[in-house]
Protein backbone atom coordinates (compact mmCIF):
# COMPACT_ATOMS: atom_id res chain seq x y z
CA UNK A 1 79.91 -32.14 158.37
CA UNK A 2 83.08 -31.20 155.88
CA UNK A 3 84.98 -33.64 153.77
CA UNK A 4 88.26 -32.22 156.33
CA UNK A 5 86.39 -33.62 159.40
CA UNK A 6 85.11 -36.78 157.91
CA UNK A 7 88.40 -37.50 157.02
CA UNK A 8 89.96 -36.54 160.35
CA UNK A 9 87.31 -39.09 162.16
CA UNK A 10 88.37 -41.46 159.34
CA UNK A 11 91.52 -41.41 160.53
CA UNK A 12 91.37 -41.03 164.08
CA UNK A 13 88.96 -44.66 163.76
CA UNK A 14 91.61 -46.14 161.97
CA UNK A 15 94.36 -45.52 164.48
CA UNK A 16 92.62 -46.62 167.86
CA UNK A 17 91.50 -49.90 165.60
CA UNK A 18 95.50 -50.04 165.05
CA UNK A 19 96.45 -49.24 168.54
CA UNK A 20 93.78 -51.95 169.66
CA UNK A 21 94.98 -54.61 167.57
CA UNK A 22 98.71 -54.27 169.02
CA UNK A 23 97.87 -52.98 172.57
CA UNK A 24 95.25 -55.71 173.60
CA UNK A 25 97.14 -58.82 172.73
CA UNK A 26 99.92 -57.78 174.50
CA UNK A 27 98.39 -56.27 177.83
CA UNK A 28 96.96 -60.14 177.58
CA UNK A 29 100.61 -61.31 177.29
CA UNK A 30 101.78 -58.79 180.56
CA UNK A 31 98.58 -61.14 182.43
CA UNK A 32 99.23 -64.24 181.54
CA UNK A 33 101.51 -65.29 184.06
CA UNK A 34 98.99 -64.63 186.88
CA UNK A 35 96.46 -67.05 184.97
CA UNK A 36 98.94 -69.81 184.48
CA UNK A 37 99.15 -72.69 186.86
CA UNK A 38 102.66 -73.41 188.11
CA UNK A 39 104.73 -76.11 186.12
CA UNK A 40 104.41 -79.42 187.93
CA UNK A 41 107.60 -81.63 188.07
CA UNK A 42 107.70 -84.48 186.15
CA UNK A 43 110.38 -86.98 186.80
CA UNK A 44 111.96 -89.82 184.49
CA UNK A 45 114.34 -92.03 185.52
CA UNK A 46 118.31 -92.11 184.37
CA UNK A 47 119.31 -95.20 185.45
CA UNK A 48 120.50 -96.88 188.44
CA UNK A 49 122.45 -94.91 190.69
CA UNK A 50 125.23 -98.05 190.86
CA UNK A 51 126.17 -97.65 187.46
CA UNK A 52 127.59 -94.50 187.74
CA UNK A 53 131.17 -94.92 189.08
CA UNK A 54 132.44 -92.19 191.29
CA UNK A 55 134.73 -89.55 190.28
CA UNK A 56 133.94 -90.70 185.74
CA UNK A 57 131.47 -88.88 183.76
CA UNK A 58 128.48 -90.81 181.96
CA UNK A 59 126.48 -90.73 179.20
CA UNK A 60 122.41 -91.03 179.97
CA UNK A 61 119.56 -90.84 178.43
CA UNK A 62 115.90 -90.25 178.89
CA UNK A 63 113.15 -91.69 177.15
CA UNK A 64 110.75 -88.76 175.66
CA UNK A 65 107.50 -88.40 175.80
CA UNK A 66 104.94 -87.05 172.89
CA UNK A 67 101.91 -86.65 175.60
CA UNK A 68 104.11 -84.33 178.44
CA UNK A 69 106.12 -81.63 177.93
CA UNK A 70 109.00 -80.99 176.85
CA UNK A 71 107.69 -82.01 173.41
CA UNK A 72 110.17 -84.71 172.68
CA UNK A 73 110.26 -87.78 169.68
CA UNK A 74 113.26 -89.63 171.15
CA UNK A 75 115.44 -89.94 173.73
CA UNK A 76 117.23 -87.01 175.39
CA UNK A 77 120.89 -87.35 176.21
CA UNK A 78 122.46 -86.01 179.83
CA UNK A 79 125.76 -86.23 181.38
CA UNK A 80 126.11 -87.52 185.30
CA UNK A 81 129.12 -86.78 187.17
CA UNK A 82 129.16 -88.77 189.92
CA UNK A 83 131.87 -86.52 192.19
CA UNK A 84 131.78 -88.87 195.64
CA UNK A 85 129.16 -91.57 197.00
CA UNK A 86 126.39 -88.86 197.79
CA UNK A 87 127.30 -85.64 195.62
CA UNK A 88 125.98 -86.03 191.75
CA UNK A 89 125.17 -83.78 188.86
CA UNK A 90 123.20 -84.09 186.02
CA UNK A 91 123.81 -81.84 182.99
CA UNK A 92 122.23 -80.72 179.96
CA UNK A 93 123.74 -82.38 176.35
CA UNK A 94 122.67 -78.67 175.28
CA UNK A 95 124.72 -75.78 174.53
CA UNK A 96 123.71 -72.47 176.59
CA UNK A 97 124.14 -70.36 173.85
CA UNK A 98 122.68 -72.18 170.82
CA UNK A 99 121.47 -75.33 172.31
CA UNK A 100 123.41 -77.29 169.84
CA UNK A 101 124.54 -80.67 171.15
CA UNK A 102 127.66 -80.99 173.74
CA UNK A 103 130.61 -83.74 173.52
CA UNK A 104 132.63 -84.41 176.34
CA UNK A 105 136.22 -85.18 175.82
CA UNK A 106 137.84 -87.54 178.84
CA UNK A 107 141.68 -86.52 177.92
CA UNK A 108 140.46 -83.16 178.59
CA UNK A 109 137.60 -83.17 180.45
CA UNK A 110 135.92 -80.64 179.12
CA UNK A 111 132.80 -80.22 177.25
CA UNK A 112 132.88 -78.74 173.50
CA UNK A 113 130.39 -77.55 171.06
CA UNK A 114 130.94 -78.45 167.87
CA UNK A 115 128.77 -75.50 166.29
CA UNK A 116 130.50 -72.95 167.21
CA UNK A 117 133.56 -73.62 169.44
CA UNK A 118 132.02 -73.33 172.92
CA UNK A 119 134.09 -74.88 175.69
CA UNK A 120 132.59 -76.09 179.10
CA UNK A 121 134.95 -77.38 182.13
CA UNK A 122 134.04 -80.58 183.95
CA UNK A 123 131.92 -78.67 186.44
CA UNK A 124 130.14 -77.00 184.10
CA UNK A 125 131.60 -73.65 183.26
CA UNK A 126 132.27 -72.03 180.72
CA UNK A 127 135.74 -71.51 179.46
CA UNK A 128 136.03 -70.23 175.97
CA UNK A 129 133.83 -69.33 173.17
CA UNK A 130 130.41 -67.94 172.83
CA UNK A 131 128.68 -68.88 175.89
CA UNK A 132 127.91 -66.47 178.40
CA UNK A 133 126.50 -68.83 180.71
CA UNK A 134 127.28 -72.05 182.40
CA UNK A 135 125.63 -75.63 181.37
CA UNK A 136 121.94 -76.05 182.84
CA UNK A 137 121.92 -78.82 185.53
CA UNK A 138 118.80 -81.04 186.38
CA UNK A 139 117.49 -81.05 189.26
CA UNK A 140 117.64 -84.95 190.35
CA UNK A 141 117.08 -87.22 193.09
CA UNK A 142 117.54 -91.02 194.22
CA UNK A 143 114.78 -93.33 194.77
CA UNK A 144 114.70 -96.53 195.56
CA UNK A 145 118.51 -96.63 193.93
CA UNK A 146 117.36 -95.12 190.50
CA UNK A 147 118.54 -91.62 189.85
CA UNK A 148 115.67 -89.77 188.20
CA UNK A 149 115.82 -86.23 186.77
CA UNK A 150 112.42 -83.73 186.51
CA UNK A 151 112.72 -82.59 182.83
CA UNK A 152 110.95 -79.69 183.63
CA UNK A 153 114.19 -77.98 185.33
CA UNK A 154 114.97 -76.27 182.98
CA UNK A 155 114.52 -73.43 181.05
CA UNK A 156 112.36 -73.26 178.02
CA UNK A 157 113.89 -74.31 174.91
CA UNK A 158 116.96 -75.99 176.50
C-alpha cells in the first residue's frame, strides 16, 4: 500500500464519518413526526362567560402551568371579544411577528405593538407595520357558563 492511497482512504473515512454525523440526525428529524403522538388539548378556563359584555373587548388571563405545556411561570394574558350573545373570540396578547406583547387601545380599537409598531384591527388583522399575519385566535368553548380556551391552539412559540 502507498503513502498516496493511505491517505486517499484517510480521507475518504473522514468524509462519510462527516457526512454521517450531519446526515443521520437529520433523516431522524424528517421521521420524527410519524413517531410523535398527536398534541392532546388541554383546556383552562377564562372566566365566566357573563362577565364579558357584548359588543366590549376584555382583558383575561390564564393561570400557567410548570407541569403541561406550554412551559409557562405565570399567568398568560388574552383578549375576548364578545361580538353578540353566541359569537366570541379569544386572541393571543402576542405579536405574530415577534411575539412581543399586544395593547389594545378602546378610542381606536385597534391592537398595537409597542416593539416595533405593529397595528392589529379589532378583528384581528393586521393593518400596518411588520406583521405579515393576522393575531392567533384560541380555540374556545362554553361549559357550564365558563369560557375555557385549549392553550395548545396555537402555534409553537406564540
Amino acid at each position: 500500500m502507498t503513502r498516496r492511497s493511505l491517505l486517499g482512504m484517510l480521507v475518504l473515512g473522514a468524509s462519510m464519518v462527516g457526512a454521517s454525523v450531519v446526515a443521520i440526525p437529520a433523516f431522524l428529524m424528517s421521521l420524527s413526526p410519524v413517531f410523535q403522538s398527536r398534541r392532546q388539548s388541554l383546556w383552562r378556563s377564562v372566566g365566566r362567560l357573563e362577565d364579558y359584555a357584548i359588543g366590549a373587548m376584555h382583558e383575561g388571563a390564564i393561570a400557567g402551568d410548570r407541569k403541561t405545556w406550554p412551559h409557562s411561570f405565570r399567568e398568560q394574558a388574552v383578549f375576548i371579544w364578545r361580538r353578540t350573545e353566541a359569537d366570541l373570540v379569544v386572541f393571543s396578547r402576542s405579536c405574530t411577528d415577534l411575539g412581543c406583547p399586544l395593547d389594545y387601545d378602546h378610542g381606536s380599537a385597534c391592537f398595537f405593538c409597542a416593539c416595533h409598531g405593529g397595528v392589529f384591527a379589532q378583528d384581528g388583522g393586521r393593518l400596518a407595520g411588520p406583521p405579515n399575519k393576522p393575531m392567533h385566535r384560541y380555540v374556545h368553548r362554553v361549559r357550564d357558563g365558563m369560557l375555557e380556551i385549549d392553550v395548545t391552539s396555537l402555534p409553537p412559540a406564540v
